[in-house]
Protein backbone atom coordinates (compact mmCIF):
# COMPACT_ATOMS: atom_id res chain seq x y z
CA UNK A 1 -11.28 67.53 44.49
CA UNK A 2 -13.06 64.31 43.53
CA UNK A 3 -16.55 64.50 43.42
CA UNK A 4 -18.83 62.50 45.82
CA UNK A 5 -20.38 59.87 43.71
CA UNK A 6 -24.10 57.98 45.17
CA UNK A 7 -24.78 54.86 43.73
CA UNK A 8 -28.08 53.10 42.80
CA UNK A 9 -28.29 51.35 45.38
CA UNK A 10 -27.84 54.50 47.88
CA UNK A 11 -30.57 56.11 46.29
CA UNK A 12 -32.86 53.08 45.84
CA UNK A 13 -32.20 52.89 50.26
CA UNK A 14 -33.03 56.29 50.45
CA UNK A 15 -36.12 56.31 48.48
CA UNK A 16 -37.62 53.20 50.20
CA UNK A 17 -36.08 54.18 53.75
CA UNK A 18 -36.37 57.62 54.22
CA UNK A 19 -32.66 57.86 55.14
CA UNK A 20 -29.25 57.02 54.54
CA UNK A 21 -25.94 57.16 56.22
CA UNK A 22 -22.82 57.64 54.45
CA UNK A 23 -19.17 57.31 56.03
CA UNK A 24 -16.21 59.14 54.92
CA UNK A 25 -17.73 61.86 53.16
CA UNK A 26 -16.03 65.08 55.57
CA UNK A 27 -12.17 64.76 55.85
CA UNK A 28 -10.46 66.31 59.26
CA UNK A 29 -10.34 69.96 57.83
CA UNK A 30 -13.81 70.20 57.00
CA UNK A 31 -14.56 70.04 60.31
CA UNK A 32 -11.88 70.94 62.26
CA UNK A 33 -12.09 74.81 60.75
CA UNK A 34 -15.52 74.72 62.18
CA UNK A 35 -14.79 73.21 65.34
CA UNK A 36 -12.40 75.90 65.69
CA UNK A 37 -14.76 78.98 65.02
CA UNK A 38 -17.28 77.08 67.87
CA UNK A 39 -14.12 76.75 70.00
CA UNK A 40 -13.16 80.46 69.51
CA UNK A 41 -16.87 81.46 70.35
CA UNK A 42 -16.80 79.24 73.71
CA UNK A 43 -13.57 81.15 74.91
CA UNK A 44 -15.07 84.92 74.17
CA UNK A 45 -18.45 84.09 76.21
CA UNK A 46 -16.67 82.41 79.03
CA UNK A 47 -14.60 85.13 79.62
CA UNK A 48 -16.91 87.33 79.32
CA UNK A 49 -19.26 85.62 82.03
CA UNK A 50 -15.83 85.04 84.34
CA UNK A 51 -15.29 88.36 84.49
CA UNK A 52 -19.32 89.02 85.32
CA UNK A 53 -18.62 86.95 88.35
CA UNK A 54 -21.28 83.84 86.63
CA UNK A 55 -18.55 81.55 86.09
CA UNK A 56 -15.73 80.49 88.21
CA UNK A 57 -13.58 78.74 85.77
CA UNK A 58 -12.71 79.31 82.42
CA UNK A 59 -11.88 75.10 82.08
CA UNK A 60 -9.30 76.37 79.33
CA UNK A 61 -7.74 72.85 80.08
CA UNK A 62 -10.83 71.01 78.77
CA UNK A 63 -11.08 70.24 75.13
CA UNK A 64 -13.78 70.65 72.37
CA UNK A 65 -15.31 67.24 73.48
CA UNK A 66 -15.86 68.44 77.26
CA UNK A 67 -15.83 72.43 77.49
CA UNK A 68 -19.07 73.55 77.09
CA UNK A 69 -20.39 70.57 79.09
CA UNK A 70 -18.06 71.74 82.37
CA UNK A 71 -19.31 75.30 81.78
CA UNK A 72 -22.92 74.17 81.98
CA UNK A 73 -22.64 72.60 85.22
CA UNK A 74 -21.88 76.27 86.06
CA UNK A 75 -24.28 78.07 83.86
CA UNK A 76 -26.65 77.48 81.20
CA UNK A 77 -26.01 81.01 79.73
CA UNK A 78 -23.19 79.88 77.25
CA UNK A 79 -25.15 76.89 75.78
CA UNK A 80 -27.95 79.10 75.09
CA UNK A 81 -26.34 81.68 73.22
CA UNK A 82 -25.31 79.67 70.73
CA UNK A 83 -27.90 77.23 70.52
CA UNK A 84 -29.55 76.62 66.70
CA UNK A 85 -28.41 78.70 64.23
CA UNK A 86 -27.19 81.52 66.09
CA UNK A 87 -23.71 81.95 64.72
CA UNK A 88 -22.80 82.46 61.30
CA UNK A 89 -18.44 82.72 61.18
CA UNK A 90 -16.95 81.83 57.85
CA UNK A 91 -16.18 78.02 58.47
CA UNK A 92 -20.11 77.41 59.15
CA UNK A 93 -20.34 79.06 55.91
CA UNK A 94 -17.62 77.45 54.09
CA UNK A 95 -19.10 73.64 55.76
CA UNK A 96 -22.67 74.87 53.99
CA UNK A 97 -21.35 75.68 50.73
CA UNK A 98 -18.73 72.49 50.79
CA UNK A 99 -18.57 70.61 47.69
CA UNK A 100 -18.57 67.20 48.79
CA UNK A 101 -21.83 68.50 50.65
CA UNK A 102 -23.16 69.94 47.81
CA UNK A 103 -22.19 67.11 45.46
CA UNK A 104 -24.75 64.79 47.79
CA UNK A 105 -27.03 67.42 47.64
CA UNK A 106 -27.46 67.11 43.95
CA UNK A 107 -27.77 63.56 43.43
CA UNK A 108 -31.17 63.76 45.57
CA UNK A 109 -32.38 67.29 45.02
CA UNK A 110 -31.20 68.38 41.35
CA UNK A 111 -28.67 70.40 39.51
CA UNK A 112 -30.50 73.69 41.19
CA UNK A 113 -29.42 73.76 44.83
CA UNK A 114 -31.07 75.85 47.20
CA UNK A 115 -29.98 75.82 50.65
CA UNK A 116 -31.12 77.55 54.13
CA UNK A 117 -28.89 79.75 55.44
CA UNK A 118 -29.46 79.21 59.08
CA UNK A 119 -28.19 75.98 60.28
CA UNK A 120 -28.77 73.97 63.51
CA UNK A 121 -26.29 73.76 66.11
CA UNK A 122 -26.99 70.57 68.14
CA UNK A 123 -24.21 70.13 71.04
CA UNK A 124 -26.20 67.78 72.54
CA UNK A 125 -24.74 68.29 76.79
CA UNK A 126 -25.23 65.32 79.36
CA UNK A 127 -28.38 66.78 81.67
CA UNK A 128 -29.13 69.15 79.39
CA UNK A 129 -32.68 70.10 79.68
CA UNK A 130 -33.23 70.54 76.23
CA UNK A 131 -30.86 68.22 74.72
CA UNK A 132 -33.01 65.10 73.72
CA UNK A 133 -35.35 65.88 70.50
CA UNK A 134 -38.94 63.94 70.76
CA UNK A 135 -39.79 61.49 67.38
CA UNK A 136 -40.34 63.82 64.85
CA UNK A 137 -41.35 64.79 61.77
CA UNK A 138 -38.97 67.73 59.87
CA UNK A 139 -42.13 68.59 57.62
CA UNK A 140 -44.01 69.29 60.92
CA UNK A 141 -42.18 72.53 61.16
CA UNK A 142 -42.22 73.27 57.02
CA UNK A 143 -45.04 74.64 55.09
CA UNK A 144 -47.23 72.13 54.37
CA UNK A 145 -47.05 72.72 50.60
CA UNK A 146 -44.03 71.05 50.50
CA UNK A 147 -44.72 67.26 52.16
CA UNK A 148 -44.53 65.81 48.90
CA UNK A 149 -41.29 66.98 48.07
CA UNK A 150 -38.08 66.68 48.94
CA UNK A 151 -36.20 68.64 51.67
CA UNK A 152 -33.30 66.80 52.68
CA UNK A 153 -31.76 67.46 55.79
CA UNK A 154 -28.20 66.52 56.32
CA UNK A 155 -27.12 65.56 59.96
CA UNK A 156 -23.22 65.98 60.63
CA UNK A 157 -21.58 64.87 63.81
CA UNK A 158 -18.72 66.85 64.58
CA UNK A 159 -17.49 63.46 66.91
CA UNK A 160 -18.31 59.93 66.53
CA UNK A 161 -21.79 59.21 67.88
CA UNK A 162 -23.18 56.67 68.95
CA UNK A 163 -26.29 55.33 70.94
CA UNK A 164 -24.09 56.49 74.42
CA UNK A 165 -24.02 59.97 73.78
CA UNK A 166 -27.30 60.41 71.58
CA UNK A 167 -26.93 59.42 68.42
CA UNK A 168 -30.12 59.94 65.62
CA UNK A 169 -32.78 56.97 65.64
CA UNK A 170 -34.43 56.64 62.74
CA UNK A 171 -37.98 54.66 61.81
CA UNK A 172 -37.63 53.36 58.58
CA UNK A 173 -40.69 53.96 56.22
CA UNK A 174 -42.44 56.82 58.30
CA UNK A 175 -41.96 58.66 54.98
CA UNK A 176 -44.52 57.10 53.04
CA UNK A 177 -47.31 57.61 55.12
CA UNK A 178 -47.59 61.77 55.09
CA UNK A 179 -47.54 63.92 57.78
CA UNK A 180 -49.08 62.66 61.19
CA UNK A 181 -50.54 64.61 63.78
CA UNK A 182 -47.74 66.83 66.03
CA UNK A 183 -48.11 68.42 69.34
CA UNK A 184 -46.29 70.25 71.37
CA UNK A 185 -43.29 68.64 73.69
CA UNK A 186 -43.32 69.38 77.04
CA UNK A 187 -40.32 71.69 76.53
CA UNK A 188 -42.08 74.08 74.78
CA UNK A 189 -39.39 74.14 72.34
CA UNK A 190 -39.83 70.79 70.18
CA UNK A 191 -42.86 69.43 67.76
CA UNK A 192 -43.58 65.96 68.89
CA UNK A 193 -45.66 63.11 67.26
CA UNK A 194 -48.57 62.24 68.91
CA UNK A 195 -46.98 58.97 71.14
CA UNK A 196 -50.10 56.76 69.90
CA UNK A 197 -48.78 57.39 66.20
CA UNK A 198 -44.94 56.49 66.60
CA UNK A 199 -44.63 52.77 65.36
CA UNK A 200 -43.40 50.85 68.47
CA UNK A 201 -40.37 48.89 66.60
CA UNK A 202 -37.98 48.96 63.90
CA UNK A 203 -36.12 51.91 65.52
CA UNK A 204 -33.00 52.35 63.34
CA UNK A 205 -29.59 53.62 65.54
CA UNK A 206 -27.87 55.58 63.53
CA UNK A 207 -24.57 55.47 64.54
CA UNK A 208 -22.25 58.00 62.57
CA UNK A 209 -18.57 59.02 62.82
CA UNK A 210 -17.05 62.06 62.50
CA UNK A 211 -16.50 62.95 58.91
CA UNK A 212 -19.85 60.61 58.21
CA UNK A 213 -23.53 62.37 57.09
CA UNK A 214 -26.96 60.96 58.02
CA UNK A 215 -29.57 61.92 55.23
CA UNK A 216 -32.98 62.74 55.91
CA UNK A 217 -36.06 62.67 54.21
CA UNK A 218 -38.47 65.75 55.88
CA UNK A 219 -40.97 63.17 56.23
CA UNK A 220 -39.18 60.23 57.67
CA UNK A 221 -39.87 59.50 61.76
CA UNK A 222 -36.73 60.34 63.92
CA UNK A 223 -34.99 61.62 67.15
CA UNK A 224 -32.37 61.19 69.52
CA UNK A 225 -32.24 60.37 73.39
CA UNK A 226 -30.03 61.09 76.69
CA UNK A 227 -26.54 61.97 76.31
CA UNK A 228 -24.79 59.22 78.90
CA UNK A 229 -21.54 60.37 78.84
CA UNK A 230 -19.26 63.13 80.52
CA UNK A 231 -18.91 65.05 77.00
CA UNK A 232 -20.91 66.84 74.06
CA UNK A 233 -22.51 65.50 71.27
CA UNK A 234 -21.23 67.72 68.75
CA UNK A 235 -23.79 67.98 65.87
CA UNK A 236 -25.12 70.52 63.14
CA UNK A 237 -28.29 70.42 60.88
CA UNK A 238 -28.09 71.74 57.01
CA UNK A 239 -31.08 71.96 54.97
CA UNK A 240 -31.33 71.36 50.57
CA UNK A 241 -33.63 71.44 48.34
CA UNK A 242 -34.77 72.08 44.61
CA UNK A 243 -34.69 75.70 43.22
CA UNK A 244 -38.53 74.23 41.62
CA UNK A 245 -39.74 74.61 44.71
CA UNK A 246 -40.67 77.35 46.81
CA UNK A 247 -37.99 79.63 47.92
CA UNK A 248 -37.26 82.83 49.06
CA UNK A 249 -33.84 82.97 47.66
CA UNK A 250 -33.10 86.12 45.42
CA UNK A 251 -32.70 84.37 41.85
CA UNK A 252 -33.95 84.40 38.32
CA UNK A 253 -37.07 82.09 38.06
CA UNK A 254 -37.17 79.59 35.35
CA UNK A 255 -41.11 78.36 34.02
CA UNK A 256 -40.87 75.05 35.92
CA UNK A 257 -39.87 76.34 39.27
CA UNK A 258 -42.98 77.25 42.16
CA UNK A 259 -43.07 80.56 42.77
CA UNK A 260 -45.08 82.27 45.82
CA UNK A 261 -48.66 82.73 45.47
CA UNK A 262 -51.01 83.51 48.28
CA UNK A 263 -54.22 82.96 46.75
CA UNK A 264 -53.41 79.42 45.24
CA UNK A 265 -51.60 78.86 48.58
CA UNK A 266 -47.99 79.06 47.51
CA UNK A 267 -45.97 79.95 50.56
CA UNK A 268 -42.93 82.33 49.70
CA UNK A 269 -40.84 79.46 50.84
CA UNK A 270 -40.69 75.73 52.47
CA UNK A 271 -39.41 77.50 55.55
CA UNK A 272 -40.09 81.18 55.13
CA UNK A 273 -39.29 82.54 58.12
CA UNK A 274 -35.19 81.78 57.11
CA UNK A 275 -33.35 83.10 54.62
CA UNK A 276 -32.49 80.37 51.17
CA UNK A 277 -29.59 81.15 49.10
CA UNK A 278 -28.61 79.40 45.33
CA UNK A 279 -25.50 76.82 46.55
CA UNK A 280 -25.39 75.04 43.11
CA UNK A 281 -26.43 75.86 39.57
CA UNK A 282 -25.76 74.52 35.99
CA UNK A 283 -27.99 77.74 34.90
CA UNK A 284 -27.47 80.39 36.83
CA UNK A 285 -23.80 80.48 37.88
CA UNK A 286 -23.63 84.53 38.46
CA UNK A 287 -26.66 84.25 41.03
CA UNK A 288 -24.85 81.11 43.05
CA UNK A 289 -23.38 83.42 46.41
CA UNK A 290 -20.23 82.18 46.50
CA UNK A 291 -18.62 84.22 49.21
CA UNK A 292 -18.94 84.77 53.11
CA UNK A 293 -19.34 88.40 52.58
CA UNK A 294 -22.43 87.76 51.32
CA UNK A 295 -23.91 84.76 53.42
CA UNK A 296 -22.93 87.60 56.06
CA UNK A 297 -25.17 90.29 54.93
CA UNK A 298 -28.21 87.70 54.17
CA UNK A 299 -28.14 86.74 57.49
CA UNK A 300 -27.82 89.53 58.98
CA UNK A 301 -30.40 91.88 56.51
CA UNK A 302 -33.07 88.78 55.74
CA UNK A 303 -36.31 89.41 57.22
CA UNK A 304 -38.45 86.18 56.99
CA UNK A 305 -42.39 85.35 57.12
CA UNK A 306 -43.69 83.19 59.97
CA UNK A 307 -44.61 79.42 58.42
CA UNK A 308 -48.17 78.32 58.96
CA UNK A 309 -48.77 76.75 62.58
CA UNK A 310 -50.85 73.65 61.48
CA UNK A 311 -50.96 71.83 64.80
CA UNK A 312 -51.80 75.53 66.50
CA UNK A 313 -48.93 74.78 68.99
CA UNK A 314 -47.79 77.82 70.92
CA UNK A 315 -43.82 77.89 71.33
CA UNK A 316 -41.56 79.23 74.57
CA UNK A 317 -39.09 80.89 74.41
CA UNK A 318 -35.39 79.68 75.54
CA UNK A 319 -34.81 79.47 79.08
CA UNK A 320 -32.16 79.74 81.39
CA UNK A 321 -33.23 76.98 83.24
CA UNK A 322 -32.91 74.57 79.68
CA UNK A 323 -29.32 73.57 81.23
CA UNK A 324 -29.76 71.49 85.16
């Protein structure tokens, strides 16, 4: 497999930008094996609500693109139970742990990769009450130990995107300037910046096909808007960072890696309430989890610690009402 090189000049835009979009980085089979697992999950909870009596139509006809959006003009209970990073089949695994991921990951983050094990599952549906994410900052829901270093967040369309059906805008810069004051959206569900602190130009569209990855610095300004079209906005979330930082992940610690300590204010993790797990590792290759069977049982044995509220926001729970 040939490795995914980053120039200079990628990482000089990164650096000074806060993000960075790269094309052709996923071929068709990295992504259709996970479209595949999300279409399998569709079909089980559709029948099962069809034969509950809360949905008329299986739309078997429909494809990947428009399924779940026909569905939800039915019932929001579908969308909901796999919003975030609710599932966790083998192909969401095997996207995770993919090389050409993982060779990204390293040119920005270091031979020790450390990545979350719960993902985000965007499909973003047209009139979907809780489809459009407010400007944000990623670091606004991390521990606050970490703003000054890097957790890179890696955006992947499953379909092209584009401004139409909610692509990622971006403010360029928004990195350099900390953490600015959050509060809660009026969703309940989403941190927001405070609307007098989001720069009123330079709004970046990011506009990235299928196979393409948008980078993200966890400080840089962004979010997406209304989905305009008839279909879903296929997108997921993945999170990297440095084993020196704080991490919850079960590994041998080396001298210059951050280990938890309460009373200097070392939080167990940069997001402790998910499970990390060693991706990548020039030095310890026997701790690196290199199968499903065991992203399986992290998931499903991990038992997190909440992450400090700093803007004292109180969340709500999903609703069935999220899909209109």
């Amino acid at each position: 497999m040939t490795k995914i090189e980053i120039s200079k000049e990628q990482r000089e835009y990164f650096n000074e930008n806060g993000f960075l979009v790269i094309e052709k980085v996923l071929d068709e089979k990295d992504l259709q094996d996970v479209i595949d697992e999300l279409d399998a999950e569709i079909d089980i909870r559709a029948n099962k609500l069809f034969r509950q009596g809360e949905l008329s139509n299986l739309y078997e006809k429909e494809g990947f693109e428009t399924r779940l959006a026909k569905i939800s003009s039915e019932t929001p209970k579908l969308a909901v139970s796999i919003w975030n990073g609710i599932l966790h089949g083998p192909a969401i695994y095997e996207l995770i742990t993919n090389p050409k991921l993982l060779d990204v990951a390293e040119a920005f983050c270091g031979e020790e990769v450390i990545a979350s094990s719960v993902y985000r599952l965007r499909p973003k549906i047209p009139n979907y009450g809780y489809g459009e994410v407010p400007w944000h900052q990623d670091s606004g829901y991390f521990e606050p130990y970490c703003d000054d270093s890097l957790v890179m967040t890696m955006w992947i369309p499953l379909v092209d995107t584009s401004a139409v059906n909610g692509c990622l805008y971006v403010i360029p810069g928004t990195h350099k300037k900390g953490v600015v004051e959050h509060e809660m959206h009026g969703t309940g569900k989403y941190l927001s910046v405070k609307e007098e602190l989001v720069p009123k130009e330079n709004w970046v569209e990011c506009a990235v096909p299928k196979g393409g990855v948008l980078l993200l610095s966890n400080k840089v300004i962004h979010g997406s808007f209304k989905n305009s079209t008839e279909s879903v906005r296929w997108s997921m979330d993945l999170r990297y960072q440095s084993a020196k930082l704080p991490t919850n992940a079960q590994i041998t610690r080396m001298e210059d890696e951050i280990v938890e300590n309460i009373e200097a204010g070392v939080p167990a993790a940069c997001y402790p309430p998910d499970a990390d797990f060693l991706v990548r590792s020039k030095i310890r290759k026997d701790e690196v989890i290199v199968s499903y069977e065991e992203f399986k049982k992290l998931r499903e044995n991990f038992v997190g610690k909440p992450v400090t509220n700093r803007f004292g926001v109180t969340w709500k729970e999903i609703q069935m009402d999220d899909v209109k």
